[in-house]
C-alpha atoms as a PDB file:
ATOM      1  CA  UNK A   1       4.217 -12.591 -19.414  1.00  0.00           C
ATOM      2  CA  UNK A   2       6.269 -13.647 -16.360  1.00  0.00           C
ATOM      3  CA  UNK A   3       8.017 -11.473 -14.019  1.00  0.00           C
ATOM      4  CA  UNK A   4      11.878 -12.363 -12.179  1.00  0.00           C
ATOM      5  CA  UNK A   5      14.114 -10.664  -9.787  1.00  0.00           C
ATOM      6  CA  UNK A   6      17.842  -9.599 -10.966  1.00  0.00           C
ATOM      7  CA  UNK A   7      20.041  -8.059  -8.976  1.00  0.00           C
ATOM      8  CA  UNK A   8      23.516  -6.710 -10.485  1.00  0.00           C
ATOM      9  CA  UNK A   9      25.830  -7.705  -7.463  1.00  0.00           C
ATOM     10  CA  UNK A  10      28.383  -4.994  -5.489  1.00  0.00           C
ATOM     11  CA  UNK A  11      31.017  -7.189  -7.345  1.00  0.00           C
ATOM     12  CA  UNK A  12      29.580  -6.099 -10.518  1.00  0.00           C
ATOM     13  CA  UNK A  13      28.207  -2.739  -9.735  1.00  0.00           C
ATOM     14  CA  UNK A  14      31.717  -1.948  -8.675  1.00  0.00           C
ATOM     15  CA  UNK A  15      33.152  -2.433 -11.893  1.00  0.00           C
ATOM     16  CA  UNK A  16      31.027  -0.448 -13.155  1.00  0.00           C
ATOM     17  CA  UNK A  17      29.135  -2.886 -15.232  1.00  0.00           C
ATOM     18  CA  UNK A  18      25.577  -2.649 -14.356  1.00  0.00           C
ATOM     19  CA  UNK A  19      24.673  -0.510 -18.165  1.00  0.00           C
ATOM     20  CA  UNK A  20      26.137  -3.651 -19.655  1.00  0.00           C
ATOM     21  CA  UNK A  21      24.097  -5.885 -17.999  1.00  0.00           C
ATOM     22  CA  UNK A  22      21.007  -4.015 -18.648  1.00  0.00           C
ATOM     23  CA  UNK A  23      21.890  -4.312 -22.113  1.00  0.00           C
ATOM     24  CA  UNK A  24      22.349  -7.956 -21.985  1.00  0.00           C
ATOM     25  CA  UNK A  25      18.694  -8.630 -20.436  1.00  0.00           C
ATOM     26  CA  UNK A  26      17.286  -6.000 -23.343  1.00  0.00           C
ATOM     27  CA  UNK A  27      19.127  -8.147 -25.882  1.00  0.00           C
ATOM     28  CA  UNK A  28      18.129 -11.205 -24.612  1.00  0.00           C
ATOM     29  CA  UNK A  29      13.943  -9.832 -25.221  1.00  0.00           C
ATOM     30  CA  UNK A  30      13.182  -9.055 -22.037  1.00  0.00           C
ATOM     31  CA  UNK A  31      12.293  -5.305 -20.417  1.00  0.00           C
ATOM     32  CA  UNK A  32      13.412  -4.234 -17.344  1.00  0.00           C
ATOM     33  CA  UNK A  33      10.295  -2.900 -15.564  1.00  0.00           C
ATOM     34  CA  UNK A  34      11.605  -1.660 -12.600  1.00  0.00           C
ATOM     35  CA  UNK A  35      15.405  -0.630 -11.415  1.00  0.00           C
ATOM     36  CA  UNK A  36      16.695   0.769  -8.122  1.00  0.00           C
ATOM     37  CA  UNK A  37      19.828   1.352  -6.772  1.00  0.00           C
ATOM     38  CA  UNK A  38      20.040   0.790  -2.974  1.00  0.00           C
ATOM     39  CA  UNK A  39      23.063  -0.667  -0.529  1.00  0.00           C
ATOM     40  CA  UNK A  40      21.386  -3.736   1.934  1.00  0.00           C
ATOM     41  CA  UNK A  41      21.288  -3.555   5.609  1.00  0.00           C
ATOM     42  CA  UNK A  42      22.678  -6.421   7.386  1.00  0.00           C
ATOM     43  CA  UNK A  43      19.098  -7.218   8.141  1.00  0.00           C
ATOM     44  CA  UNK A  44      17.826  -6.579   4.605  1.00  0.00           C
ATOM     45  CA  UNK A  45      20.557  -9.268   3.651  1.00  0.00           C
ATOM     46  CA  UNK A  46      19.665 -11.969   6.004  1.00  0.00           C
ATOM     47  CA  UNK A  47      16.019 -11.731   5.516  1.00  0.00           C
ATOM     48  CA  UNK A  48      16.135 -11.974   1.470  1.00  0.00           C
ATOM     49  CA  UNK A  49      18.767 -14.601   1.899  1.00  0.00           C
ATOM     50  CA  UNK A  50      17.124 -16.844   4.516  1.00  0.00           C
ATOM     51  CA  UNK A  51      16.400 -19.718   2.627  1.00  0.00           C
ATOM     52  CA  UNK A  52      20.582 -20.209   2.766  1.00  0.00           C
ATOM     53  CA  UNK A  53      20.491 -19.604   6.729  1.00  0.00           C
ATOM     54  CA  UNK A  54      21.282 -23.084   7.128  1.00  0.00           C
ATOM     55  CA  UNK A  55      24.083 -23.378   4.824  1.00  0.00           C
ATOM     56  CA  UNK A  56      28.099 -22.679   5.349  1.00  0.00           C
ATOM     57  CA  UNK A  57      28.181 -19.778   2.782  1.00  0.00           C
ATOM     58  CA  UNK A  58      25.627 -17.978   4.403  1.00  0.00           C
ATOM     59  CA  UNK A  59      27.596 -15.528   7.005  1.00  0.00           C
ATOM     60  CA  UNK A  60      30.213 -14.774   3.741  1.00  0.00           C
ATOM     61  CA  UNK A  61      26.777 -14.005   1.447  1.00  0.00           C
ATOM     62  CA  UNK A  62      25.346 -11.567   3.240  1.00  0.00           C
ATOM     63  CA  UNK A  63      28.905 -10.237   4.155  1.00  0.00           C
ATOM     64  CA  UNK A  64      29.322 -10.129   0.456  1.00  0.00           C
ATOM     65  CA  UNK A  65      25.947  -8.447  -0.565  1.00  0.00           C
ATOM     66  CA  UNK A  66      26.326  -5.785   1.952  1.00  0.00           C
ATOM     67  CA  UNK A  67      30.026  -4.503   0.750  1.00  0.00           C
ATOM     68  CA  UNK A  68      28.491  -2.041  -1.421  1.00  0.00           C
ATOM     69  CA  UNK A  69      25.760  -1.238  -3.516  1.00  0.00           C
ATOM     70  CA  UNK A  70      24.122  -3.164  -5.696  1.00  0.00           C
ATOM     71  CA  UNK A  71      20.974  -2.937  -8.302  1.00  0.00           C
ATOM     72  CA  UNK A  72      18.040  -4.953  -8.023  1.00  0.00           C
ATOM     73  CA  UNK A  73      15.283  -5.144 -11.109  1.00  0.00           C
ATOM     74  CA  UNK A  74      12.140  -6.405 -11.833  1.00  0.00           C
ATOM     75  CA  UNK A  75      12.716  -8.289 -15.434  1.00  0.00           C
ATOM     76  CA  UNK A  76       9.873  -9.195 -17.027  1.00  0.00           C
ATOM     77  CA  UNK A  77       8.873 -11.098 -20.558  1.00  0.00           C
ATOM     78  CA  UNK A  78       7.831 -14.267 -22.027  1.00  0.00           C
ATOM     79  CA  UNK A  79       9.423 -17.031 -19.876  1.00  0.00           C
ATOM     80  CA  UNK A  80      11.075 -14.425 -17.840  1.00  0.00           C
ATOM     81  CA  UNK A  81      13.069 -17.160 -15.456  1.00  0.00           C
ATOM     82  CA  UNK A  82      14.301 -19.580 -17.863  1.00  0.00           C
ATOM     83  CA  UNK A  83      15.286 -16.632 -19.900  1.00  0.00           C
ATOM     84  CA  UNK A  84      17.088 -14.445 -17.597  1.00  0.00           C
ATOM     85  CA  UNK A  85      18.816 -17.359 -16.167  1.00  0.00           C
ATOM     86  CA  UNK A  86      20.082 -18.694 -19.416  1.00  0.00           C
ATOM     87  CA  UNK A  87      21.226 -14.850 -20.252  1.00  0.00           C
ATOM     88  CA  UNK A  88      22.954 -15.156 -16.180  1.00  0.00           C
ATOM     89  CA  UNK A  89      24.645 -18.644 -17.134  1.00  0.00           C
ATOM     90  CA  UNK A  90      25.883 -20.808 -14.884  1.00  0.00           C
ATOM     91  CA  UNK A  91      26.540 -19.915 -10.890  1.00  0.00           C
ATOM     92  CA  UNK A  92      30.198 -20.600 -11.173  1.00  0.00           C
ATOM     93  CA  UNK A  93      31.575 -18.253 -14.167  1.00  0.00           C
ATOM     94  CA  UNK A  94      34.673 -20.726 -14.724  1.00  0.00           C
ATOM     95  CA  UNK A  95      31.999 -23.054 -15.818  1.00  0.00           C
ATOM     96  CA  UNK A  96      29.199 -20.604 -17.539  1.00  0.00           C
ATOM     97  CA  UNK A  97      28.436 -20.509 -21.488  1.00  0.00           C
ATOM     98  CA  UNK A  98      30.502 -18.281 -23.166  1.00  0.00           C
ATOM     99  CA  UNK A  99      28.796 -15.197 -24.149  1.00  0.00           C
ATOM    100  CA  UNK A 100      26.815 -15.128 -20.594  1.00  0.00           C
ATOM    101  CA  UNK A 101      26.745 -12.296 -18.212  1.00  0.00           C
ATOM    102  CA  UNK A 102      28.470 -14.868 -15.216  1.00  0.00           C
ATOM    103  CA  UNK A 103      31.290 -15.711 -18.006  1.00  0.00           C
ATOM    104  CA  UNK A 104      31.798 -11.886 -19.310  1.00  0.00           C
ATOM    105  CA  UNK A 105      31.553 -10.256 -15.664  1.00  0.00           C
ATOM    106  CA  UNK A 106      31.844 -12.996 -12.746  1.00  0.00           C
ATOM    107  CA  UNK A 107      34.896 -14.177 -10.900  1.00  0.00           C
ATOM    108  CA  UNK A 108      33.941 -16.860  -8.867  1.00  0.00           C
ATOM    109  CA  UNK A 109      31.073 -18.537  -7.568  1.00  0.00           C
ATOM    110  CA  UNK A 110      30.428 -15.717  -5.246  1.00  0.00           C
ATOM    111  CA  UNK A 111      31.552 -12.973  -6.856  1.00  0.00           C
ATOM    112  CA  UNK A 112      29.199 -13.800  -9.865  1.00  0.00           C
ATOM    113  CA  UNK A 113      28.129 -10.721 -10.931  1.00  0.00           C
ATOM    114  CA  UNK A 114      24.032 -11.049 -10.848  1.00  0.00           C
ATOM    115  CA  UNK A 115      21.279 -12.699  -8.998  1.00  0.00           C
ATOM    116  CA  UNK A 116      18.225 -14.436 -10.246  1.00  0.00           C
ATOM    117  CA  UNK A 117      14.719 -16.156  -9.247  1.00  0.00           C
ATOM    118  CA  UNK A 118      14.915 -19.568  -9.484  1.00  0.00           C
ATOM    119  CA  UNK A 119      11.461 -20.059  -9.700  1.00  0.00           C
ATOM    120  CA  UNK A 120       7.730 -18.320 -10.152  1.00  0.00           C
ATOM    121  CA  UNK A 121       7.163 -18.399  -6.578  1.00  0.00           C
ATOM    122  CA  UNK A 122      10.727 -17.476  -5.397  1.00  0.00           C
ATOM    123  CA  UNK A 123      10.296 -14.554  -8.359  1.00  0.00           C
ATOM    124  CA  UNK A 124       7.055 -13.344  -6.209  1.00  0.00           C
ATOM    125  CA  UNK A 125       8.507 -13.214  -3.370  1.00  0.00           C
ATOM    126  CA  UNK A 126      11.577 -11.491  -4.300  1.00  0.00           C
ATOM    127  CA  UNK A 127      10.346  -8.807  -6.799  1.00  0.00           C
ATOM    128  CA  UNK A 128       8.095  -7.745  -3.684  1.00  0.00           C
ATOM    129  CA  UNK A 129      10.929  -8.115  -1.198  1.00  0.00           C
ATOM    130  CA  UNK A 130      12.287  -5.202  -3.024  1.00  0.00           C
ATOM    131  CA  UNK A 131       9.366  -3.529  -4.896  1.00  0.00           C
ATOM    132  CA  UNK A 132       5.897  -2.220  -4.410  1.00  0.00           C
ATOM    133  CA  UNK A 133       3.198  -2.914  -6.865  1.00  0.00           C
ATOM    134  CA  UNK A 134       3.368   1.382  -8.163  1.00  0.00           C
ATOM    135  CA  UNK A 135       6.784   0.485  -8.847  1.00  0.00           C
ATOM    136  CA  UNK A 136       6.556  -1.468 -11.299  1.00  0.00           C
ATOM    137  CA  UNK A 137       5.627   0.189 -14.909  1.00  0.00           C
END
């Protein structure tokens, strides 16, 4: 079993699709182990986002994933990255597998809808960022 980080986006959680998405990780075999719904900090945004500190979207990300609430969840299952990634499709919706949660509820490559670990250390990191180990059932 391998555990990931998703995070249903303010774009998304606006809309009022965050039940949706749940579904679409449950369809796609994997359980949802943890779920909380929280609005980030300024600070809270910078420090999970650090790793794009460098970068020019950076300022307009955490502006972005501070503009209202969002969901984060620990996913878990067999090959819980790959998976939940595949089931996220591509960053930029216009270019995302039909049938994906990026093509069904993203706009653009910002406003994408969800978040997800890229890898089994990033997935670590982030499920802990956001959850404590009694959290998780």
């Amino acid at each position: 079993m391998e555990r990931t980080l998703g995070i249903v986006k303010p774009d998304a959680f606006g809309a009022g699709r965050t039940g949706a998405i749940i579904d679409m990780i449950q369809e796609g075999g994997l359980s949802v182990r943890a779920v909380r719904t929280l609005r980030l900090s300024d600070a809270q945004a910078r420090a999970f986002y650090a790793v794009h500190a460098e970068r020019p979207f950076f300022g307009s990300l955490v502006e972005f994933m501070t503009s209202g609430p969002i969901a984060v969840m620990a996913i878990e299952g067999e090959n819980a990255i790959a998976r939940w990634r595949e089931i996220m499709g591509s960053t930029d919706p216009a270019k995302a597998a039909a049938g994906t949660v990026r093509k069904i509820h993203g706009t653009d490559v910002q406003n994408n809808a969800v978040h997800g670990s890229d890898a089994p250390a990033t997935a670590a990191v982030e499920v802990a960022f956001f959850f404590a180990g009694a959290d998780l059932v």
